[in-house]
C-alpha atoms as a PDB file:
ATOM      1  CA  UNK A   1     -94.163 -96.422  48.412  1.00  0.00           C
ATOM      2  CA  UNK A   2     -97.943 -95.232  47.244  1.00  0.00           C
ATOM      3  CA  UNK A   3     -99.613 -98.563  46.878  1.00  0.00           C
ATOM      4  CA  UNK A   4    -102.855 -98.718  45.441  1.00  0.00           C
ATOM      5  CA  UNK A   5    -105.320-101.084  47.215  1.00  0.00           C
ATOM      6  CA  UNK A   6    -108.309-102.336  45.079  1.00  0.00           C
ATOM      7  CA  UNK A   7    -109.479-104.885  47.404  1.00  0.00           C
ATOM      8  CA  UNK A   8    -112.239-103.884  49.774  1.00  0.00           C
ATOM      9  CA  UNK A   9    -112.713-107.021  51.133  1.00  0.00           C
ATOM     10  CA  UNK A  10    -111.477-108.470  54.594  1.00  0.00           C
ATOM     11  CA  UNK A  11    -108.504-109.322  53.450  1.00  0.00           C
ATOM     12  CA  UNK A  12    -107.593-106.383  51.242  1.00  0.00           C
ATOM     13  CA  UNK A  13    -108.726-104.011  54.114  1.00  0.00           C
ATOM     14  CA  UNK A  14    -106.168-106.048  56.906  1.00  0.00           C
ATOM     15  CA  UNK A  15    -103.314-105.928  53.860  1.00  0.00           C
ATOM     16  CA  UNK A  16    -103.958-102.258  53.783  1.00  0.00           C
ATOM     17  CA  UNK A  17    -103.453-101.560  57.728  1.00  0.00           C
ATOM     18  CA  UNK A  18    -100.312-103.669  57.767  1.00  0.00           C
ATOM     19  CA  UNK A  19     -98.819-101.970  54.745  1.00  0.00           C
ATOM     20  CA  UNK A  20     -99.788 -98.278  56.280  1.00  0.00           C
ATOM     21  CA  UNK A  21     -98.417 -99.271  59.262  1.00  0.00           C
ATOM     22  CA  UNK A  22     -94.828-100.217  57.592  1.00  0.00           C
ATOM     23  CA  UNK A  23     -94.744 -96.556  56.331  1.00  0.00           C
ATOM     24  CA  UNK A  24     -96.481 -97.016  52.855  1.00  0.00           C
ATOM     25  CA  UNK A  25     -98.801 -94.222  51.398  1.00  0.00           C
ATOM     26  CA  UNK A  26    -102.157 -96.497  51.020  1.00  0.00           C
ATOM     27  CA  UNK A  27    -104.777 -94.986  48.864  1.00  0.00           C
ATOM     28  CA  UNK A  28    -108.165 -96.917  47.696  1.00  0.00           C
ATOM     29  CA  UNK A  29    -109.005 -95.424  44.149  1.00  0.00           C
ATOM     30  CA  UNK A  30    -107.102 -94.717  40.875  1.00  0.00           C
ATOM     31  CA  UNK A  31    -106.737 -90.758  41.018  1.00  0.00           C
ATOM     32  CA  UNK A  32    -103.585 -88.858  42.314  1.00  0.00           C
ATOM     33  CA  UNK A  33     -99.856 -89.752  41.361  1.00  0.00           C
ATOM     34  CA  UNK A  34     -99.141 -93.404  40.112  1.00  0.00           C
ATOM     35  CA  UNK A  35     -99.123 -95.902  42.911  1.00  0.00           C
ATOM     36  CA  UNK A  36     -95.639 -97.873  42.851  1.00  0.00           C
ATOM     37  CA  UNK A  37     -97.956-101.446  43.561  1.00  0.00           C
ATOM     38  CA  UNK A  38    -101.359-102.082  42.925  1.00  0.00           C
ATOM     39  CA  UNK A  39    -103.355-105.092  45.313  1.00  0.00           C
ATOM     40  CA  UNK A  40    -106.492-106.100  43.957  1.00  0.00           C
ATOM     41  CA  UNK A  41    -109.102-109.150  44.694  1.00  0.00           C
ATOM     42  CA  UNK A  42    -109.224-111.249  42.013  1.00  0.00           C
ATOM     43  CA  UNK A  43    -111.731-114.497  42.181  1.00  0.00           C
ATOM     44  CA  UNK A  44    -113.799-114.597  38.735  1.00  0.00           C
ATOM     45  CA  UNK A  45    -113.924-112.886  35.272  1.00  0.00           C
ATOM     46  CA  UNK A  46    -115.066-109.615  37.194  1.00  0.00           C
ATOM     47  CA  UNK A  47    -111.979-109.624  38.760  1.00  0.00           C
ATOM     48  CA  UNK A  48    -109.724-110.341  35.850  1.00  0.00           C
ATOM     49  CA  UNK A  49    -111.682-107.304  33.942  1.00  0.00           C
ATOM     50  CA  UNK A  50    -111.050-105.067  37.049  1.00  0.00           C
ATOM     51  CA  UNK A  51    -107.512-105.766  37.089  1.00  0.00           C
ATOM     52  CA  UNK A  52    -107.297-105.048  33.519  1.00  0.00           C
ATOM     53  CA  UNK A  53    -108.433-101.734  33.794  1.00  0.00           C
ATOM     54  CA  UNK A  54    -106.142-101.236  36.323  1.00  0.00           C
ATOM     55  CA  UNK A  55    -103.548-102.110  33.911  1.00  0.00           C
ATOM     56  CA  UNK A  56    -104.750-100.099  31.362  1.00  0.00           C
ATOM     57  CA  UNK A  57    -104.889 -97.144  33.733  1.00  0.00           C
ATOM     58  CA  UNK A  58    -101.360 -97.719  35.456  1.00  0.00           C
ATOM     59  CA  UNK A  59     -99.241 -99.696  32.846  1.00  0.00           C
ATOM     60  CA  UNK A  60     -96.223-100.836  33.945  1.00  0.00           C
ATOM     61  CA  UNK A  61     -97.363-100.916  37.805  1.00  0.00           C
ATOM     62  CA  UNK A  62     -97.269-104.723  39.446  1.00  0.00           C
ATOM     63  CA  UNK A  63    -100.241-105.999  40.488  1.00  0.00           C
ATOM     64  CA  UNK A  64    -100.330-108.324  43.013  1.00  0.00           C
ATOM     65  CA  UNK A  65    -103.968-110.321  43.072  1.00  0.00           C
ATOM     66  CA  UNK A  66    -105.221-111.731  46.252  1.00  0.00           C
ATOM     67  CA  UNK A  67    -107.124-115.157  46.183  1.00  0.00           C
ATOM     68  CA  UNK A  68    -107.438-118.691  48.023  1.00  0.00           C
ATOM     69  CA  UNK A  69    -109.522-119.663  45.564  1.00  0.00           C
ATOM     70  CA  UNK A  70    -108.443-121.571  41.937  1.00  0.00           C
ATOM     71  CA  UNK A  71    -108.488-119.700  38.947  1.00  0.00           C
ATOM     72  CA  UNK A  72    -111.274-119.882  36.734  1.00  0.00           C
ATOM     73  CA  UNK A  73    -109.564-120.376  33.623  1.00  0.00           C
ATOM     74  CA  UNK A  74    -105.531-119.537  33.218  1.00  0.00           C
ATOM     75  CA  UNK A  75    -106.204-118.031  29.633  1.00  0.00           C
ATOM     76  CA  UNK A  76    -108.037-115.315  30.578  1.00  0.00           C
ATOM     77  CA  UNK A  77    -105.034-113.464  32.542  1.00  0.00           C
ATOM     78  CA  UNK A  78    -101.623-115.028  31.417  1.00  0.00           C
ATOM     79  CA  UNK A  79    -101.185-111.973  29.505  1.00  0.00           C
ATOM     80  CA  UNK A  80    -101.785-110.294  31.922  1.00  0.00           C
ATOM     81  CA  UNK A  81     -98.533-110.955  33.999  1.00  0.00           C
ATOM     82  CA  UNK A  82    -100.114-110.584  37.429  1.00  0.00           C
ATOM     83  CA  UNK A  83     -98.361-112.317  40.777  1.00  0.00           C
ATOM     84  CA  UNK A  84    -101.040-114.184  42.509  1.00  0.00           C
ATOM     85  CA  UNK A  85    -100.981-114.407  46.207  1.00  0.00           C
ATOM     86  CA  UNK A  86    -103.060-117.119  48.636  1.00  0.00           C
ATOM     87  CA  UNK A  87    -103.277-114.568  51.636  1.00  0.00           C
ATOM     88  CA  UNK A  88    -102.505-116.376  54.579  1.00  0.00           C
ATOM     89  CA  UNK A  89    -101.642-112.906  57.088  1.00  0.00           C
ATOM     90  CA  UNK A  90    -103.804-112.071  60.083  1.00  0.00           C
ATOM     91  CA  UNK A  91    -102.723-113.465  62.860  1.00  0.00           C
ATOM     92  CA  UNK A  92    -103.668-111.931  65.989  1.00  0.00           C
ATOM     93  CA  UNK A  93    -103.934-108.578  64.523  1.00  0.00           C
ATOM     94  CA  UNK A  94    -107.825-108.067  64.984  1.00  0.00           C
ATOM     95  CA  UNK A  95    -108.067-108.523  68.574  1.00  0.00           C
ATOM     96  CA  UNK A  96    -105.246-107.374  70.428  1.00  0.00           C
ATOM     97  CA  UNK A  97    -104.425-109.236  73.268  1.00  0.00           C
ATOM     98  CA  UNK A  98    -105.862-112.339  72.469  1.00  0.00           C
ATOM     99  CA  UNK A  99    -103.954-115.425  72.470  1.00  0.00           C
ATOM    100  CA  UNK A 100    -103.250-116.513  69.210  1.00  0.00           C
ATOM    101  CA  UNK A 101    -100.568-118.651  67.292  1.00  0.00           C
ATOM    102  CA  UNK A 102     -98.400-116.678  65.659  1.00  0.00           C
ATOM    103  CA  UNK A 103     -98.597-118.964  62.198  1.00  0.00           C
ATOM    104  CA  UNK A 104    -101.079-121.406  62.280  1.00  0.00           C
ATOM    105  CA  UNK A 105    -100.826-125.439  62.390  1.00  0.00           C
ATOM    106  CA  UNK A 106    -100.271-127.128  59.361  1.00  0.00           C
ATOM    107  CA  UNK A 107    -101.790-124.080  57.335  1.00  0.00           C
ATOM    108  CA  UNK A 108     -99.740-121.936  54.480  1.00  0.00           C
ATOM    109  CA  UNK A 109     -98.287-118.196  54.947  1.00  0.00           C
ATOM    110  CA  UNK A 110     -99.052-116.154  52.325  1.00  0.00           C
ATOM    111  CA  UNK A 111     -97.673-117.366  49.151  1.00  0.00           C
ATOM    112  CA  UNK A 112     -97.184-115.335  46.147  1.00  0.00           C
ATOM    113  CA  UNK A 113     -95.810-116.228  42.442  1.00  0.00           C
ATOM    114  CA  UNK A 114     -96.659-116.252  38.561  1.00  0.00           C
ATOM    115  CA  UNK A 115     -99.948-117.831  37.435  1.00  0.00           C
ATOM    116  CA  UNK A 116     -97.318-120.306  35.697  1.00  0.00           C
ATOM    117  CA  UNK A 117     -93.506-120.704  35.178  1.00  0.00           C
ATOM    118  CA  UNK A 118     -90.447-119.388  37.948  1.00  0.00           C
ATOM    119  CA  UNK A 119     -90.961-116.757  40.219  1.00  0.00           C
ATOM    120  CA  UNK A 120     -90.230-113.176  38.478  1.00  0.00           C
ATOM    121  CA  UNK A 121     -88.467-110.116  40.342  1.00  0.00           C
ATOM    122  CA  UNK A 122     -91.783-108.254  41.051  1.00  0.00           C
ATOM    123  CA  UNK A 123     -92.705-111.793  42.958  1.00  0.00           C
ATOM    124  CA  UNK A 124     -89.911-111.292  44.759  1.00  0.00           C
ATOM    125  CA  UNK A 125     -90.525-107.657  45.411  1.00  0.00           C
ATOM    126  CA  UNK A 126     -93.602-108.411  46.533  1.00  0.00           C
ATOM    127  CA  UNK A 127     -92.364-111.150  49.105  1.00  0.00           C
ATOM    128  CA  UNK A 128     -90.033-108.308  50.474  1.00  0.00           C
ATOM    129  CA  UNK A 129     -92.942-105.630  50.776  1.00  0.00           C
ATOM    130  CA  UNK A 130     -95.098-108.137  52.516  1.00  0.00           C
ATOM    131  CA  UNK A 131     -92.239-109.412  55.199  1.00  0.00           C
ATOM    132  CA  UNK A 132     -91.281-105.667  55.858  1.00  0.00           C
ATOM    133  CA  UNK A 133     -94.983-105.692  56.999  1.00  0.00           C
ATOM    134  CA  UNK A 134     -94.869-108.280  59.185  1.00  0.00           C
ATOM    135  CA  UNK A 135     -96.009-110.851  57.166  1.00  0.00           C
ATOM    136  CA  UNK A 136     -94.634-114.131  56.381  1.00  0.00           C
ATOM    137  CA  UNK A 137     -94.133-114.623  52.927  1.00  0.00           C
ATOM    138  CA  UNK A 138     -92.561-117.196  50.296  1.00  0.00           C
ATOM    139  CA  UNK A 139     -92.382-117.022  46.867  1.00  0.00           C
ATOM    140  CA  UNK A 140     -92.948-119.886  44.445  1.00  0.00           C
ATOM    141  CA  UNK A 141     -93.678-121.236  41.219  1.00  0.00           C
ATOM    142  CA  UNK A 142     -97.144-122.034  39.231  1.00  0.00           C
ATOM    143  CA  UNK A 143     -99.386-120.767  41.746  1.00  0.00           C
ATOM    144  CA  UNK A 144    -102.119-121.685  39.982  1.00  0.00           C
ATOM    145  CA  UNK A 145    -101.564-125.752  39.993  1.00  0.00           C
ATOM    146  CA  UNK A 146    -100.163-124.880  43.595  1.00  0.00           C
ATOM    147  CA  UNK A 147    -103.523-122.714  44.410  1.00  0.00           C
ATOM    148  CA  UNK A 148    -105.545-125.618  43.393  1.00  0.00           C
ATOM    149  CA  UNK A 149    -103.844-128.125  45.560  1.00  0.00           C
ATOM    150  CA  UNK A 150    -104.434-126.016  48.379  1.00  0.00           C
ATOM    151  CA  UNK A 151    -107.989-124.580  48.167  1.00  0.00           C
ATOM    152  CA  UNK A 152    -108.706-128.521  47.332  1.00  0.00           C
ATOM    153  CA  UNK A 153    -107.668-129.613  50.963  1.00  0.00           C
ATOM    154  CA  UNK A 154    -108.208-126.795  52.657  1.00  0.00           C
ATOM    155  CA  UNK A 155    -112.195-126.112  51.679  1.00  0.00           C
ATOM    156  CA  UNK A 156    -113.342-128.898  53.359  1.00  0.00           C
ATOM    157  CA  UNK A 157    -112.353-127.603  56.377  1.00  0.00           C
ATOM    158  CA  UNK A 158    -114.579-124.589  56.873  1.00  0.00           C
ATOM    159  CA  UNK A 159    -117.370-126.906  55.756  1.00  0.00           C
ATOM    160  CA  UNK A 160    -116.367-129.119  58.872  1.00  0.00           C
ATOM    161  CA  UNK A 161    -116.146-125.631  61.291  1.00  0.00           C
ATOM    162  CA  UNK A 162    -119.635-124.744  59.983  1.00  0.00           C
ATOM    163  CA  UNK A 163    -121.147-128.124  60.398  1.00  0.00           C
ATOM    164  CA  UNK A 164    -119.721-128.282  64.447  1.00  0.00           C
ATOM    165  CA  UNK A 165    -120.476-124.901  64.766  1.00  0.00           C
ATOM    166  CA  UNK A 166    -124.115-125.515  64.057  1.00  0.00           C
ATOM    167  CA  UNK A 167    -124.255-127.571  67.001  1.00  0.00           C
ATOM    168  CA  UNK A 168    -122.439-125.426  69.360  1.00  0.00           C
ATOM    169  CA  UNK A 169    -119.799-127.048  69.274  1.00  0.00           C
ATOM    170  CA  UNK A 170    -115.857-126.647  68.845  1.00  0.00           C
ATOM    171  CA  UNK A 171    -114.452-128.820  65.472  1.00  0.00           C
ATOM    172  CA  UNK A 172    -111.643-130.318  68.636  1.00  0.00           C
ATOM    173  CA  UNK A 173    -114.921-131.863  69.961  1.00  0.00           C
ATOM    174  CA  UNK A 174    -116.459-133.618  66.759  1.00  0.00           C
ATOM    175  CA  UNK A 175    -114.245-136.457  66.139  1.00  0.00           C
ATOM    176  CA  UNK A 176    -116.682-137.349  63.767  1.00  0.00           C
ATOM    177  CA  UNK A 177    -116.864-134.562  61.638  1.00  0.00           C
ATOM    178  CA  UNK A 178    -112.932-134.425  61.557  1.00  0.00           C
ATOM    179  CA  UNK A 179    -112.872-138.103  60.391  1.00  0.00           C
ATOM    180  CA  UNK A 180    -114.799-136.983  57.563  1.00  0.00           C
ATOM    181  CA  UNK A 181    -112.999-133.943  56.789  1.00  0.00           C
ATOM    182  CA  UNK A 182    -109.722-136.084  56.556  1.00  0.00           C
ATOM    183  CA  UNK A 183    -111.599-138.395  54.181  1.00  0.00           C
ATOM    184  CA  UNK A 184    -112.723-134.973  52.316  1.00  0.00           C
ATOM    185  CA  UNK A 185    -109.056-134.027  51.968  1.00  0.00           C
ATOM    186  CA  UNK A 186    -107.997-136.895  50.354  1.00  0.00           C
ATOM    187  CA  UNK A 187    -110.874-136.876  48.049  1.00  0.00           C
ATOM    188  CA  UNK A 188    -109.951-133.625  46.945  1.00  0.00           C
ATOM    189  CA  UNK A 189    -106.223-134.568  46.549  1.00  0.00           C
ATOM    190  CA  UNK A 190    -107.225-137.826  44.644  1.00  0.00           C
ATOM    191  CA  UNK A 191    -109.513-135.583  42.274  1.00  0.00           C
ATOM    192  CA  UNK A 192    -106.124-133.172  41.762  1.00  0.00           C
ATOM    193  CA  UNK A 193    -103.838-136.182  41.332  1.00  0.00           C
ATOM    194  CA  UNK A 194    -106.172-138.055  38.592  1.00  0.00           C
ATOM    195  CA  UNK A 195    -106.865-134.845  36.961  1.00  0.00           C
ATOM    196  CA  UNK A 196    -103.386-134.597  35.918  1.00  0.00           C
ATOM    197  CA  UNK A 197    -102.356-132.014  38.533  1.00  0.00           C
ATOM    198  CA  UNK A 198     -98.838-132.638  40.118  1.00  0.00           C
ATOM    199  CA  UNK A 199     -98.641-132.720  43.663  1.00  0.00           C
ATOM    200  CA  UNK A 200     -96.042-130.853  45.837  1.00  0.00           C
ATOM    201  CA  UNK A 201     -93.991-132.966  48.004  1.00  0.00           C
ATOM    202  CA  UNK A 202     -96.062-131.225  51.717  1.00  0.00           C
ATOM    203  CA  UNK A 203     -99.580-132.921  49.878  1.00  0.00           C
ATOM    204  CA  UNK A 204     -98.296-136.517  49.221  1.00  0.00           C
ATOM    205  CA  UNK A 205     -98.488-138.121  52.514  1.00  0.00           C
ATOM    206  CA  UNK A 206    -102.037-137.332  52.754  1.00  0.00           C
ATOM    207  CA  UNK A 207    -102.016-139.758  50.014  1.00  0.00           C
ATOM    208  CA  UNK A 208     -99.693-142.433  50.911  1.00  0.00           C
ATOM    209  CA  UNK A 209    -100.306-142.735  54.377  1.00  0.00           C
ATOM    210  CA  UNK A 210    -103.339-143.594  56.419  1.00  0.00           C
ATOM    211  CA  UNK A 211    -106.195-141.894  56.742  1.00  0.00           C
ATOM    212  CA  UNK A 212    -105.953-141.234  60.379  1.00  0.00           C
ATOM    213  CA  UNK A 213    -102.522-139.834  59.459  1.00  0.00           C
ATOM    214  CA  UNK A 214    -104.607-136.913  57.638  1.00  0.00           C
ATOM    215  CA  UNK A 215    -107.521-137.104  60.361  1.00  0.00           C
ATOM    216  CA  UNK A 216    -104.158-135.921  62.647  1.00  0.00           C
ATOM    217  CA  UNK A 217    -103.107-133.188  60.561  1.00  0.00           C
ATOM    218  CA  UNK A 218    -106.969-132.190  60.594  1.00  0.00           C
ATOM    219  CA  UNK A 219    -106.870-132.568  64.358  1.00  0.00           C
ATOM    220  CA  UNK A 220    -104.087-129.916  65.164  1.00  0.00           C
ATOM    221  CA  UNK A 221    -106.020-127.453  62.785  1.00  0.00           C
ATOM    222  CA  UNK A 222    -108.882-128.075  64.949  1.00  0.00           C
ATOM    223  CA  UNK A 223    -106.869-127.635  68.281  1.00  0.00           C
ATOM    224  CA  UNK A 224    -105.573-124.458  67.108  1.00  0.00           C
ATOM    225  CA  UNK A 225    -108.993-122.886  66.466  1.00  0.00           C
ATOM    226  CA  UNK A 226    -109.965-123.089  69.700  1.00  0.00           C
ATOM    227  CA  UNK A 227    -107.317-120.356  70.324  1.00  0.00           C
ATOM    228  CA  UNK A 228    -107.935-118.529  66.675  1.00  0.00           C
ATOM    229  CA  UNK A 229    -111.742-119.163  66.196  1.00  0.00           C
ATOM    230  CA  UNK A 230    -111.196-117.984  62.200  1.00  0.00           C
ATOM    231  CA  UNK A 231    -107.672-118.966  60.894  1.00  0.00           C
ATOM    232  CA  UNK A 232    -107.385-116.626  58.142  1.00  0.00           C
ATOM    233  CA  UNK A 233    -105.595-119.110  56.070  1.00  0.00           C
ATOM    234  CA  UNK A 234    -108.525-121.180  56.114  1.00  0.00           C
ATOM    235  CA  UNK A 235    -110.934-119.950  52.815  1.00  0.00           C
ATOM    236  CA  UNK A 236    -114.201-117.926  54.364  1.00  0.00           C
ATOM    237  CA  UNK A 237    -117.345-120.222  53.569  1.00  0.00           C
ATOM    238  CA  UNK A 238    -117.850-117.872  50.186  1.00  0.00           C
ATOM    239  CA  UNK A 239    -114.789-119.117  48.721  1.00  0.00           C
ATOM    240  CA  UNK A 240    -114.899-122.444  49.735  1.00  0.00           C
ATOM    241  CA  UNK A 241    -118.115-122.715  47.802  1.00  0.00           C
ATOM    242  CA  UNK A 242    -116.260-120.918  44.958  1.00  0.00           C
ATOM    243  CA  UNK A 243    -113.401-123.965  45.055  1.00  0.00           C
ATOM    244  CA  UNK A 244    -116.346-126.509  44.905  1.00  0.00           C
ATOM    245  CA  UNK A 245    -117.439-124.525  41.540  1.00  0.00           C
ATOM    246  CA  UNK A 246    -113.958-124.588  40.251  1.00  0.00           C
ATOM    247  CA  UNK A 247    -113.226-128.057  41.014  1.00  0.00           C
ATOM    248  CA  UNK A 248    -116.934-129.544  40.037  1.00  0.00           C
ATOM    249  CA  UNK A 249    -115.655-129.726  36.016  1.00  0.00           C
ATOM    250  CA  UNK A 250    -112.470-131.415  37.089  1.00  0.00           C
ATOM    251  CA  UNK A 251    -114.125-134.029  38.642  1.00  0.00           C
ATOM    252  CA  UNK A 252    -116.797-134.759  36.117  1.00  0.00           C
ATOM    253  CA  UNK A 253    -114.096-135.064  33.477  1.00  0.00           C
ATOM    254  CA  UNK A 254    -112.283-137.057  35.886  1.00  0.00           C
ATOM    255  CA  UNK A 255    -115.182-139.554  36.641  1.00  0.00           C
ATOM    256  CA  UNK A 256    -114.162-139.071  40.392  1.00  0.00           C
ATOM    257  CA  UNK A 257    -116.639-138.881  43.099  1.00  0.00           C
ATOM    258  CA  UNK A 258    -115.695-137.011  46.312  1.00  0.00           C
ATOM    259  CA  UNK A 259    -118.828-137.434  48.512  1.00  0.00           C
ATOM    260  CA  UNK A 260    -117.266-136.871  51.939  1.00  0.00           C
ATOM    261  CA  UNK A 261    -116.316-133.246  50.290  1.00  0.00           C
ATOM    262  CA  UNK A 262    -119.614-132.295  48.449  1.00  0.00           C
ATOM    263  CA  UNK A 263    -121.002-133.247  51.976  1.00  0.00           C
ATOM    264  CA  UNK A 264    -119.103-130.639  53.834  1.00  0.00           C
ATOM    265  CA  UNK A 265    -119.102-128.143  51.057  1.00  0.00           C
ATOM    266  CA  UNK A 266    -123.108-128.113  51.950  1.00  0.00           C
ATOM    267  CA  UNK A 267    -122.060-126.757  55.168  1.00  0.00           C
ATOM    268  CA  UNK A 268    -120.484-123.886  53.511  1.00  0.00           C
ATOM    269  CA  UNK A 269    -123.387-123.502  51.069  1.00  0.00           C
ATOM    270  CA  UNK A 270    -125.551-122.625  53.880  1.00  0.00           C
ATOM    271  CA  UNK A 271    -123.089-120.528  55.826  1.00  0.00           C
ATOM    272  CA  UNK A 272    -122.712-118.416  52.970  1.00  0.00           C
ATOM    273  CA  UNK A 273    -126.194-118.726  51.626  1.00  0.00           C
ATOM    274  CA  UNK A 274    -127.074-117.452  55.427  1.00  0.00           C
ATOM    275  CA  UNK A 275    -124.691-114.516  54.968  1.00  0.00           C
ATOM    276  CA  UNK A 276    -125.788-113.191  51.828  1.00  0.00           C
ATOM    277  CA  UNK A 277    -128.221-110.427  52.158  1.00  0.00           C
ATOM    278  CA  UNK A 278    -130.655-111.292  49.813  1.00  0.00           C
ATOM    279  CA  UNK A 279    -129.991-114.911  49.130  1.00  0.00           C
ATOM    280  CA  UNK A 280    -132.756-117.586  49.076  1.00  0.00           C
ATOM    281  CA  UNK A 281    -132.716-120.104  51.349  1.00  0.00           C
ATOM    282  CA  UNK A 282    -132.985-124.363  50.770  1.00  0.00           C
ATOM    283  CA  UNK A 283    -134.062-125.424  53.806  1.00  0.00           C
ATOM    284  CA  UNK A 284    -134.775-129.116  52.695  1.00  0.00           C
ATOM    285  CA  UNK A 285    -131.503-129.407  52.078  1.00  0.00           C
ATOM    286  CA  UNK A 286    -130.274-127.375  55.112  1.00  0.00           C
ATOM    287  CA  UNK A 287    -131.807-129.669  57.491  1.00  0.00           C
ATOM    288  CA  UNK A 288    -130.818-132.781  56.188  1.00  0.00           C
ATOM    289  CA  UNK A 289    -127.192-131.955  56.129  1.00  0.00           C
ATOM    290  CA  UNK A 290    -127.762-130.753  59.437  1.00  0.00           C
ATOM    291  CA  UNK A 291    -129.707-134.373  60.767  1.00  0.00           C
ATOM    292  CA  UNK A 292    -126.729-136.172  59.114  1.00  0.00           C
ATOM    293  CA  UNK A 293    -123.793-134.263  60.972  1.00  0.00           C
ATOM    294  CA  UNK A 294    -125.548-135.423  64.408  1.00  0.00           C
ATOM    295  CA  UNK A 295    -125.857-138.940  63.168  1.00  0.00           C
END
């Protein structure tokens, strides 16, 4: 199959190896014979305008959008009929050799479905094209309210990598900062519950049971990055500030604080504030979320 791949991104460009290596024609612009599958990024209102144009240029052609982070605002693409995938491949592609789990602890696959309703049969085409790659894959339904849940406890956690990080140190080896990203986690999930978002049946014990239940789900995250220093399920610091901006509203019309999370997601501010090329720094702020992970 020609599949046209938008995304030039890490995890467009590691979608793009794996389906040229399973025998599909890969191209990266518009031109030439129409593609049987498009893959684009898709994170903001840029993205939802790309894809667009992609339709416009290819109609009929299935798009399959790659995010981990909630959608800005369902309205702006229902009509556009997109499948929406949380890309959870990488593995131990990107250093050969290198012992890594296969699937990661208590992290997603990739996941891919409708913005809302049942899985369609381009989802499911989709799920086959991925797993012919080598990919695990699962479709499912309303992967928006299903996105949400997941960026929401799974943000904090590269805000807790970044904060041990900046003290040399493996997240295993902060039992500290893993108490507070279990606490973070069920903030978020809280903030999703009270806002009226259901919760699938995988998120409710991080509810219901003890906090150091969470803290041990955190845990075996923690004790697999020490073989897989950057879980690709895991959202990059970038989008994990994205979530924060997505799920800031909720919580304000929620009246729900989540200060364990806004205290990690300053971790992630300054990873990706760090990483930007021309991005001004706060270092006021910097180093006192710094002094108060050592406390």
């Amino acid at each position: 199959m020609r599949i046209l791949v938008s995304d030039d991104g890490p995890a467009g460009a590691r979608l793009a190896r794996r389906l040229a290596d399973a025998g599909h024609a890969v191209v990266a612009d518009a031109g030439g014979a129409r593609p049987g599958a498009i893959v684009a990024a898709i994170s903001g209102p840029d993205g939802v305008e790309r894809v667009r144009g992609l339709r416009r240029a290819h109609p009929g052609v299935p798009v399959l959008a790659l995010t981990r982070v909630p959608f800005p605002d369902i309205a702006m693409a229902e009509d556009l009929k997109i499948s929406l995938a949380f890309p959870g491949f990488g593995g131990g592609d990107d250093c050969p050799g290198a012992r890594r789990p296969r699937y990661p602890l208590a992290l997603p696959g990739t996941v891919v479905g409708p913005l809302a309703g049942a899985p369609r049969p381009e989802d499911t085409r989709f799920v086959e094209m991925l797993r012919a790659a080598g990919i695990r894959a699962s479709a499912r339904a309303e992967m928006q309210l299903w996105l949400t849940v997941a960026a929401a406890w799974l943000s904090p956690l590269r805000g807790a990598v970044v904060a041990a990080a900046q003290q040399g140190l493996a997240l295993v080896a902060k039992e500290d900062l893993i108490t507070v990203a279990a606490r973070a986690v069920r903030e978020r999930l809280h903030l999703a519950r009270t806002a009226g978002l259901p919760l699938d049946a995988g998120t409710v014990p991080m509810l219901l049971m003890p906090e150091s239940w969470t803290a041990g789900r955190v845990r075996e995250i923690a004790r697999a990055l020490l073989v897989a220093p950057d879980l690709p399920s895991l959202p990059t610091s970038e989008e994990a500030v994205k979530v924060r901006e997505r799920l800031e509203p909720l919580a304000r019309s929620a009246g729900v604080r989540t200060p364990a999370a806004d205290f990690l997601d300053g971790f992630a501010a300054e990873d990706a504030q760090a990483c930007a090329p021309s991005a001004a720094r706060e270092p006021v702020e910097a180093g006192e979320s710094r002094r108060s992970a050592r406390r």
